[in-house]
PDB file of N, CA and C in Angstrom:
ATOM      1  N   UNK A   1      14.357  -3.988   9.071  1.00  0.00           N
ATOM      2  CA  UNK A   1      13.547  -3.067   9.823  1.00  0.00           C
ATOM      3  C   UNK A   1      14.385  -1.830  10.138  1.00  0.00           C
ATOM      4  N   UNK A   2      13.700  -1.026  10.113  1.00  0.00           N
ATOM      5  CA  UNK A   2      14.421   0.560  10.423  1.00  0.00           C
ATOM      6  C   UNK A   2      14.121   0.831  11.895  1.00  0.00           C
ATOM      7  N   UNK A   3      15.118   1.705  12.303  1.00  0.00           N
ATOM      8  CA  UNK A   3      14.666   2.500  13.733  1.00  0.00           C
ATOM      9  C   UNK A   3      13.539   3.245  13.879  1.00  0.00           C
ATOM     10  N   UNK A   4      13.717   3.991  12.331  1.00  0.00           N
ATOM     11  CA  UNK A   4      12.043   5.144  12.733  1.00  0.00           C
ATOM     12  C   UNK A   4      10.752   4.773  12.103  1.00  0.00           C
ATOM     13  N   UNK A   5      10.747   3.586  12.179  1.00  0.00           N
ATOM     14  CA  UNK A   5       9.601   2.390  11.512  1.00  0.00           C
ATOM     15  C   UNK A   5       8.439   3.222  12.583  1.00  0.00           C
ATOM     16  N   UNK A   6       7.212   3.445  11.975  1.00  0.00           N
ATOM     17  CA  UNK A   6       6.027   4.008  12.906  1.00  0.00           C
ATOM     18  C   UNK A   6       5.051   3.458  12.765  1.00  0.00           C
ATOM     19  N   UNK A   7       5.010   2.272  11.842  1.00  0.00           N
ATOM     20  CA  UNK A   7       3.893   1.851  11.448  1.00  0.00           C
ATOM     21  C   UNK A   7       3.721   0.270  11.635  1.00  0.00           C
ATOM     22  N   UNK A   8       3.018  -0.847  11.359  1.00  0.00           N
ATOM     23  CA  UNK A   8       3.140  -1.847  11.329  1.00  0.00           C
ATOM     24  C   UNK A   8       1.814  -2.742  10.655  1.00  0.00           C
ATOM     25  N   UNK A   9       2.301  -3.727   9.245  1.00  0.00           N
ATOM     26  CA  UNK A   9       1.244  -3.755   8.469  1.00  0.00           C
ATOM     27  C   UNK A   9       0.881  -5.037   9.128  1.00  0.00           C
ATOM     28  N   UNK A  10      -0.458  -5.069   8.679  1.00  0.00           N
ATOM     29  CA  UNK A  10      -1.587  -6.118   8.728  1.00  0.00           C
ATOM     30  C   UNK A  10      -1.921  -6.890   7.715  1.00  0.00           C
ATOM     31  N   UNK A  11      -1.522  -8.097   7.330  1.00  0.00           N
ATOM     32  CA  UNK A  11      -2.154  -8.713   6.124  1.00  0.00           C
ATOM     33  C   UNK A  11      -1.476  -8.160   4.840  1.00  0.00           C
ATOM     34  N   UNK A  12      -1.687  -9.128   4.199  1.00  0.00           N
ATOM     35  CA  UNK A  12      -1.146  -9.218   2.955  1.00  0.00           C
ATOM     36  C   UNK A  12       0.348  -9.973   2.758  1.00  0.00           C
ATOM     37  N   UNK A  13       0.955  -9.608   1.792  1.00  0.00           N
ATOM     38  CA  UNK A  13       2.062 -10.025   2.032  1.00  0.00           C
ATOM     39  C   UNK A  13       3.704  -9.268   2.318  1.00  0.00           C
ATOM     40  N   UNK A  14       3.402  -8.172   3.524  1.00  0.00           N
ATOM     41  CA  UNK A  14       4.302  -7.944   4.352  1.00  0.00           C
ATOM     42  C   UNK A  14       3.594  -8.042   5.574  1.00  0.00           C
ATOM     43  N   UNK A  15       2.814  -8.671   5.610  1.00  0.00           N
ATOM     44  CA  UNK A  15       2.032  -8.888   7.151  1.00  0.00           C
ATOM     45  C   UNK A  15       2.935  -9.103   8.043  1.00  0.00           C
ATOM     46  N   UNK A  16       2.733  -8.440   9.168  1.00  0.00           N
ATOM     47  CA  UNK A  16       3.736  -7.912  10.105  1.00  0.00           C
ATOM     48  C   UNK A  16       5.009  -7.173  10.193  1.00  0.00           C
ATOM     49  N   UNK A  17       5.204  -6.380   9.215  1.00  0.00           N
ATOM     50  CA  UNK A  17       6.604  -6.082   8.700  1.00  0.00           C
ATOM     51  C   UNK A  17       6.052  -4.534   9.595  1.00  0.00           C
ATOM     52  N   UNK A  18       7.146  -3.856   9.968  1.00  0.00           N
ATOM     53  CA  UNK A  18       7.197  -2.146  10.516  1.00  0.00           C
ATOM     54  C   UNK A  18       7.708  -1.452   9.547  1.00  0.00           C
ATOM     55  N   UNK A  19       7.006  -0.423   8.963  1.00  0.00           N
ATOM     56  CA  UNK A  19       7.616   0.392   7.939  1.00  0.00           C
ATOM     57  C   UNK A  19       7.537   1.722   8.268  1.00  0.00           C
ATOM     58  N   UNK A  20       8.431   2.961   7.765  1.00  0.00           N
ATOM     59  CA  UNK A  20       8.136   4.257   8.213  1.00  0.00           C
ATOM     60  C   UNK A  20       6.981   4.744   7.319  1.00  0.00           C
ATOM     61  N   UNK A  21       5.599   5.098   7.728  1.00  0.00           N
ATOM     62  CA  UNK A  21       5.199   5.790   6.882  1.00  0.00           C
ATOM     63  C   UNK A  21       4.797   6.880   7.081  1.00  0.00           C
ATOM     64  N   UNK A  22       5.164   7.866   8.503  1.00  0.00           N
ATOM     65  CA  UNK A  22       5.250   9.157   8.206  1.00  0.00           C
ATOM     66  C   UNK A  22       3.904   9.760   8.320  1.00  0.00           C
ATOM     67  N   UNK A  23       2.715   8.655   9.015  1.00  0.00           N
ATOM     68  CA  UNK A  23       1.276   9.363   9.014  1.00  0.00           C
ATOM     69  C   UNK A  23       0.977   9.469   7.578  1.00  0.00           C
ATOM     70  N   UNK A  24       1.067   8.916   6.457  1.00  0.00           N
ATOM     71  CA  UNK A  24      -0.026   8.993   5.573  1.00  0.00           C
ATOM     72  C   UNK A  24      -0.865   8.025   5.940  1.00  0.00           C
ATOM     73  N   UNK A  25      -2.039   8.209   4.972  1.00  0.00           N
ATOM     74  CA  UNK A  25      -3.256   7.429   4.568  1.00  0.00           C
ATOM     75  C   UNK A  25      -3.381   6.592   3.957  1.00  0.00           C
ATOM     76  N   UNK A  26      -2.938   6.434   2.800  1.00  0.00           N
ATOM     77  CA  UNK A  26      -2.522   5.130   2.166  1.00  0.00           C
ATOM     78  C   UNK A  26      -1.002   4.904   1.817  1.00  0.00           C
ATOM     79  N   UNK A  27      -0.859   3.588   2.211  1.00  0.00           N
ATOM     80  CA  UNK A  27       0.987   3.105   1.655  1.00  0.00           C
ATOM     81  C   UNK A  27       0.376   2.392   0.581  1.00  0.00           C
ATOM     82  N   UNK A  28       1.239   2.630  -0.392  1.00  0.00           N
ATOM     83  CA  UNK A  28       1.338   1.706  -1.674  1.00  0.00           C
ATOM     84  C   UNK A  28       2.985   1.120  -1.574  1.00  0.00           C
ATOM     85  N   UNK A  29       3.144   0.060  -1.513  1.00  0.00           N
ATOM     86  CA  UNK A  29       4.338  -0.760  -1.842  1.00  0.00           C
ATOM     87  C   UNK A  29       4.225  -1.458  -3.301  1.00  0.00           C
ATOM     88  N   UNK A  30       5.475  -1.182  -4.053  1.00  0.00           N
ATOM     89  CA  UNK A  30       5.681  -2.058  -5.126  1.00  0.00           C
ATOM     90  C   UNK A  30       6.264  -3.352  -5.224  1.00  0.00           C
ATOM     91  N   UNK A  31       5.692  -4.694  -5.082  1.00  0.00           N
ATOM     92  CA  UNK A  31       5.518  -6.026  -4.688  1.00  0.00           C
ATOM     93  C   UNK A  31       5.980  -6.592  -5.985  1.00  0.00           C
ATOM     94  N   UNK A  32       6.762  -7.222  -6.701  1.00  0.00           N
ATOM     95  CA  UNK A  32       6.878  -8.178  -7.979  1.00  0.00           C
ATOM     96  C   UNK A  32       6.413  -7.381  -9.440  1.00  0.00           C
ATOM     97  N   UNK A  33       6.222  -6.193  -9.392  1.00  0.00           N
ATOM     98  CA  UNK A  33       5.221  -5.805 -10.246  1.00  0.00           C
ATOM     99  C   UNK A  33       4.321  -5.218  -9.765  1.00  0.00           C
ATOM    100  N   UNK A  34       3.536  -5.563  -8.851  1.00  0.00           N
ATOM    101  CA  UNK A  34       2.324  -5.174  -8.245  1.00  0.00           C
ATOM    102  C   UNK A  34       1.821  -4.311  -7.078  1.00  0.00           C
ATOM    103  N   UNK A  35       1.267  -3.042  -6.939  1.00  0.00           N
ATOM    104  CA  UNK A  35       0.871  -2.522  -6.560  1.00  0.00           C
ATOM    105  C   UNK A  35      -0.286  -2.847  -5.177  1.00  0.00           C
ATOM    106  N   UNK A  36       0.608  -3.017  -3.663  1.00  0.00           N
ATOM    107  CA  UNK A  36      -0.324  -3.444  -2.560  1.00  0.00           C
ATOM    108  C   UNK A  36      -0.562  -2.396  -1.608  1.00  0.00           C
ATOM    109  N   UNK A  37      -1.612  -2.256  -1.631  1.00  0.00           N
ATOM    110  CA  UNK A  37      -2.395  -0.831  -0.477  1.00  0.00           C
ATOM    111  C   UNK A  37      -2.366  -1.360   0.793  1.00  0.00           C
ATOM    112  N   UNK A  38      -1.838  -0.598   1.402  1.00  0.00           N
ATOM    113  CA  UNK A  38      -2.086  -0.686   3.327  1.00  0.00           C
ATOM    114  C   UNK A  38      -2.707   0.537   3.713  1.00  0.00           C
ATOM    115  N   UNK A  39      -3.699   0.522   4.549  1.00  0.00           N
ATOM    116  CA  UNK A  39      -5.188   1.815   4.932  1.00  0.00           C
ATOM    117  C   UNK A  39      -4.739   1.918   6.402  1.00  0.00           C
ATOM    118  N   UNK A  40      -4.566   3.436   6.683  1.00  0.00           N
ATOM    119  CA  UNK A  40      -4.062   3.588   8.350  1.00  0.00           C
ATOM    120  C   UNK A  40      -5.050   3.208   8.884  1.00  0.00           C
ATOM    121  N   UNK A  41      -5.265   2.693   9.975  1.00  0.00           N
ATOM    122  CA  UNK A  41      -6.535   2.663  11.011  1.00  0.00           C
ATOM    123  C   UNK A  41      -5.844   3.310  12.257  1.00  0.00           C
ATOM    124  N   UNK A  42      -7.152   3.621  13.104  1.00  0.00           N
ATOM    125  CA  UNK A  42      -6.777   3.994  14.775  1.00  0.00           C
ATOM    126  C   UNK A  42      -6.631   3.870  15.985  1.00  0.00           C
ATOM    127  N   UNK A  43      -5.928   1.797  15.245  1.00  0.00           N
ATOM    128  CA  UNK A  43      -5.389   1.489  15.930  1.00  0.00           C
ATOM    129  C   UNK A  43      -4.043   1.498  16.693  1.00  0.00           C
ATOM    130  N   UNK A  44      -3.319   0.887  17.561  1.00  0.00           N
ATOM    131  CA  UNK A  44      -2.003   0.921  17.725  1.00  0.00           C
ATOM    132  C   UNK A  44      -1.416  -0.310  18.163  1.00  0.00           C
ATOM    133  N   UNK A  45      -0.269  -0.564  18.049  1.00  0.00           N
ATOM    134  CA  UNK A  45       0.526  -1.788  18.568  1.00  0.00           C
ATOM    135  C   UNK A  45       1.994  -1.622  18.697  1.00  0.00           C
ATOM    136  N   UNK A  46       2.103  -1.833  19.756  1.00  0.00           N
ATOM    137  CA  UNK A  46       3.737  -1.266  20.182  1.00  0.00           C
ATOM    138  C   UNK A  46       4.018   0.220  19.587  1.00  0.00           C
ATOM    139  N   UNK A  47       2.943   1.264  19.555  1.00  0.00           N
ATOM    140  CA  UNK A  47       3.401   2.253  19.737  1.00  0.00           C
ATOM    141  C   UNK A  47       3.863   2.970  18.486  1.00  0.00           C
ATOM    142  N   UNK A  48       2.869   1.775  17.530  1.00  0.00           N
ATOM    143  CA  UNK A  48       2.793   2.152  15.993  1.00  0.00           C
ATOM    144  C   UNK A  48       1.601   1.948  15.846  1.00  0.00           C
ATOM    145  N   UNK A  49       1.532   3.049  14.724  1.00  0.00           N
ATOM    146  CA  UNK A  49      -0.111   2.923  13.793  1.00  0.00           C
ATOM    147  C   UNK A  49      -0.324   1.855  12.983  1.00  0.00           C
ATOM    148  N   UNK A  50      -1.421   0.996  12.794  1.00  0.00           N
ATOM    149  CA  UNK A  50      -1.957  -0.233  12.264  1.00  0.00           C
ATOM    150  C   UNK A  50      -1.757   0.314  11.235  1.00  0.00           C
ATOM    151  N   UNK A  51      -1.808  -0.475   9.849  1.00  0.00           N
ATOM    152  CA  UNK A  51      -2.450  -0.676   8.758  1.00  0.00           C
ATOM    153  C   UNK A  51      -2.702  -2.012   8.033  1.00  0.00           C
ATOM    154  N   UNK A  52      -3.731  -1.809   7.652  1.00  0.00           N
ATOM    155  CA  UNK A  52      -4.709  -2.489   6.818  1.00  0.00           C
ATOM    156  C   UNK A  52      -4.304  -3.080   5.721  1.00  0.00           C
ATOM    157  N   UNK A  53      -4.025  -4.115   5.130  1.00  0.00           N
ATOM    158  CA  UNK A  53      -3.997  -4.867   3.614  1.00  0.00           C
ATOM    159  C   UNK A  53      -5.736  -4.462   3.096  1.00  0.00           C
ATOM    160  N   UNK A  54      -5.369  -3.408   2.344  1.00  0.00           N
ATOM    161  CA  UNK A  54      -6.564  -3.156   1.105  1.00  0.00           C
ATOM    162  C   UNK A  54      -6.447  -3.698  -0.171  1.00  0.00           C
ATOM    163  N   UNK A  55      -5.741  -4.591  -0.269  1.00  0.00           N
ATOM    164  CA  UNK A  55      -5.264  -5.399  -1.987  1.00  0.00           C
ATOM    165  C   UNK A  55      -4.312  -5.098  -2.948  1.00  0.00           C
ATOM    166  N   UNK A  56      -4.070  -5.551  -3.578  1.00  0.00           N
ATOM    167  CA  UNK A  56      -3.430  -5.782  -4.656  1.00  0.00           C
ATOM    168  C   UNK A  56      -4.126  -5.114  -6.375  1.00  0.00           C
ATOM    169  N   UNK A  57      -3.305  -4.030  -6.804  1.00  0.00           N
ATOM    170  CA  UNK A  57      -3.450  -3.808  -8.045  1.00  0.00           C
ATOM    171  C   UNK A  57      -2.422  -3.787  -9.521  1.00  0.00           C
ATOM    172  N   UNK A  58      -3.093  -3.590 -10.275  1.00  0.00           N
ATOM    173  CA  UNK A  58      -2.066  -3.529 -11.647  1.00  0.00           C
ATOM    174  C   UNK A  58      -0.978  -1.798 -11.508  1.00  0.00           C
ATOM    175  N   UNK A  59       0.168  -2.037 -11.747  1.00  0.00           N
ATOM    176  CA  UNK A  59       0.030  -0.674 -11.787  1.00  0.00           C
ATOM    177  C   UNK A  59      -0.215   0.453 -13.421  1.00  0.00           C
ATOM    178  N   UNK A  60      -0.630  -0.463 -14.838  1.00  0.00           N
ATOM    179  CA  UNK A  60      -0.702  -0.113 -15.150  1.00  0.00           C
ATOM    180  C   UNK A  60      -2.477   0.438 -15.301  1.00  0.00           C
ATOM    181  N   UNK A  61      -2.983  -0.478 -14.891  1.00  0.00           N
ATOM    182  CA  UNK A  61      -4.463  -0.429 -14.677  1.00  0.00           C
ATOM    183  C   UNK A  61      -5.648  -1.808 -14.816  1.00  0.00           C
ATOM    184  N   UNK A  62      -6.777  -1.628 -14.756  1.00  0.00           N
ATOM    185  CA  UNK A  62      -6.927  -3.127 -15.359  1.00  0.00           C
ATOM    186  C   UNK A  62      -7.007  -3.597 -16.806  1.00  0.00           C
ATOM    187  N   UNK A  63      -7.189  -4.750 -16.668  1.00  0.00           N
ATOM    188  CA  UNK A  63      -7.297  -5.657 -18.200  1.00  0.00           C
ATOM    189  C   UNK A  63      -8.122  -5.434 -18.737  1.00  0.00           C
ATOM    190  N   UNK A  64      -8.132  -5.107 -20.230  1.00  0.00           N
ATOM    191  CA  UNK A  64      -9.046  -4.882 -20.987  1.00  0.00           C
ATOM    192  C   UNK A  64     -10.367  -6.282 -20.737  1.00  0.00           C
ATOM    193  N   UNK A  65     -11.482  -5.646 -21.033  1.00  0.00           N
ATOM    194  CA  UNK A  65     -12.691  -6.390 -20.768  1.00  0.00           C
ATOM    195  C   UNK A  65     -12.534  -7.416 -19.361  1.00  0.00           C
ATOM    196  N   UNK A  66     -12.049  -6.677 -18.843  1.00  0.00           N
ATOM    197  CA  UNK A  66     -12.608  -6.378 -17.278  1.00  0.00           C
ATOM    198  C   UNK A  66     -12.672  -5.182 -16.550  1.00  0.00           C
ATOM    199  N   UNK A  67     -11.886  -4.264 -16.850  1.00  0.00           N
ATOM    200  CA  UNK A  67     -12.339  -2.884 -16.458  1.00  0.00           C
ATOM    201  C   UNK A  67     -11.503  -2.040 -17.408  1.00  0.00           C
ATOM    202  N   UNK A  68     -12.032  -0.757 -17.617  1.00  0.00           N
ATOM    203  CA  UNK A  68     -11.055   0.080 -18.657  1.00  0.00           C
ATOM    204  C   UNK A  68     -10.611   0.771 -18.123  1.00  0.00           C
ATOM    205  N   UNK A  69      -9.071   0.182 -18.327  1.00  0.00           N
ATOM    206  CA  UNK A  69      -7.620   0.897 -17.727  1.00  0.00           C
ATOM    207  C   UNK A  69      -7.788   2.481 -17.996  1.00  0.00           C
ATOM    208  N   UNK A  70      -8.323   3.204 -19.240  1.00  0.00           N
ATOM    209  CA  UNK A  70      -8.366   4.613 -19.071  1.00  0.00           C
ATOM    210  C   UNK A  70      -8.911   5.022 -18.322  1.00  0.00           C
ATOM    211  N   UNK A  71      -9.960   4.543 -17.643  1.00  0.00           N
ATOM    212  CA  UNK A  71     -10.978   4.959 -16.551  1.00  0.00           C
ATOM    213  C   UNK A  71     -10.576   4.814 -14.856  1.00  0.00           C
ATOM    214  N   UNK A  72      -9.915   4.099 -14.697  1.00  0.00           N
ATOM    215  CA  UNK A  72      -8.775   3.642 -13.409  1.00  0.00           C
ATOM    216  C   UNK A  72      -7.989   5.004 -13.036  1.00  0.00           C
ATOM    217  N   UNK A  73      -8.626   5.095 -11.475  1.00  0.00           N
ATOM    218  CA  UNK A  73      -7.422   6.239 -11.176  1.00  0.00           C
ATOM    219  C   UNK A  73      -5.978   5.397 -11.010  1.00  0.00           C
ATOM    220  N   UNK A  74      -5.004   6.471 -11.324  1.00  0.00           N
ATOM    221  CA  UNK A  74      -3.664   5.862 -11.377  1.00  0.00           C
ATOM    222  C   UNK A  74      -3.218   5.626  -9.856  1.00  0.00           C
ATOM    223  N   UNK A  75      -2.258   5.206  -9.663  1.00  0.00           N
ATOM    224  CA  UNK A  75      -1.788   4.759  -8.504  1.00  0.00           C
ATOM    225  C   UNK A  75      -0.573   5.556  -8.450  1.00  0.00           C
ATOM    226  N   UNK A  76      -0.727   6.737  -7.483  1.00  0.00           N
ATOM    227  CA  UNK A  76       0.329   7.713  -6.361  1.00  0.00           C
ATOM    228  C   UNK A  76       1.591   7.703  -6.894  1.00  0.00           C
ATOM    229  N   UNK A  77       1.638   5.792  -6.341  1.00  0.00           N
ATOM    230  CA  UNK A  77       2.907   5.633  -6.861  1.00  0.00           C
ATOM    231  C   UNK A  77       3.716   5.181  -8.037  1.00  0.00           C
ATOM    232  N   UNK A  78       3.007   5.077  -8.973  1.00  0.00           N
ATOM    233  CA  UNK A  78       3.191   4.599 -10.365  1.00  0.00           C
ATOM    234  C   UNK A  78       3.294   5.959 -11.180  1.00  0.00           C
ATOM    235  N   UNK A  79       2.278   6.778 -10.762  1.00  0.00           N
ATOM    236  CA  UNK A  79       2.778   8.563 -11.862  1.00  0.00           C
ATOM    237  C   UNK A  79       4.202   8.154 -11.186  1.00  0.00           C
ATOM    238  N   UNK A  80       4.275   8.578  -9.952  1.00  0.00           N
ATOM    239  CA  UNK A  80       5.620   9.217  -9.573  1.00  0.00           C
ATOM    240  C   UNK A  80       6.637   8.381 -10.042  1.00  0.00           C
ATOM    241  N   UNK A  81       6.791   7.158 -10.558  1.00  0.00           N
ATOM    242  CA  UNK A  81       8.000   6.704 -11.371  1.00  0.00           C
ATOM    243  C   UNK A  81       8.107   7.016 -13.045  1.00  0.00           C
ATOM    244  N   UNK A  82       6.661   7.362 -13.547  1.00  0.00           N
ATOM    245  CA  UNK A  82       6.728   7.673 -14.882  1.00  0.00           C
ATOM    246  C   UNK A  82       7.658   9.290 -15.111  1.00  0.00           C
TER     247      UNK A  82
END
């Protein structure tokens, strides 16, 4: 945990962890491979902003014949490592 942690997630699998995120809107963390969304809400707890477990994605996109990966917006944080 950091000192200037402002945030604190809900669900998923860093549920309960404090992370800095600086007032954005969505956190994307890179998990094993995988791409997990946390959604700010307006809530608070100890003086940090909530967020939300919104799921788990691919980061390259989805699987063919289940959704077409060209059609998938990319994920924030996946351009930014390409």
């Amino acid at each position: 945990m950091t000192n200037d942690a402002d945030a604190i997630l809900v669900g998923g699998p860093r549920d309960q962890d404090s992370v800095s995120a600086g007032g954005t809107a969505l956190l994307e963390l890179k998990i094993d491979g995988m791409i997990h969304r946390y959604i700010r809400t307006t809530q608070q707890r100890d003086q940090r902003t909530v967020y939300n477990y919104d799921g788990m994605v691919a980061p390259g996109g989805g699987e063919p014949g289940v959704e077409d990966p060209a059609a998938r917006v990319a994920s924030p944080l996946e351009e930014a490592e390409r």
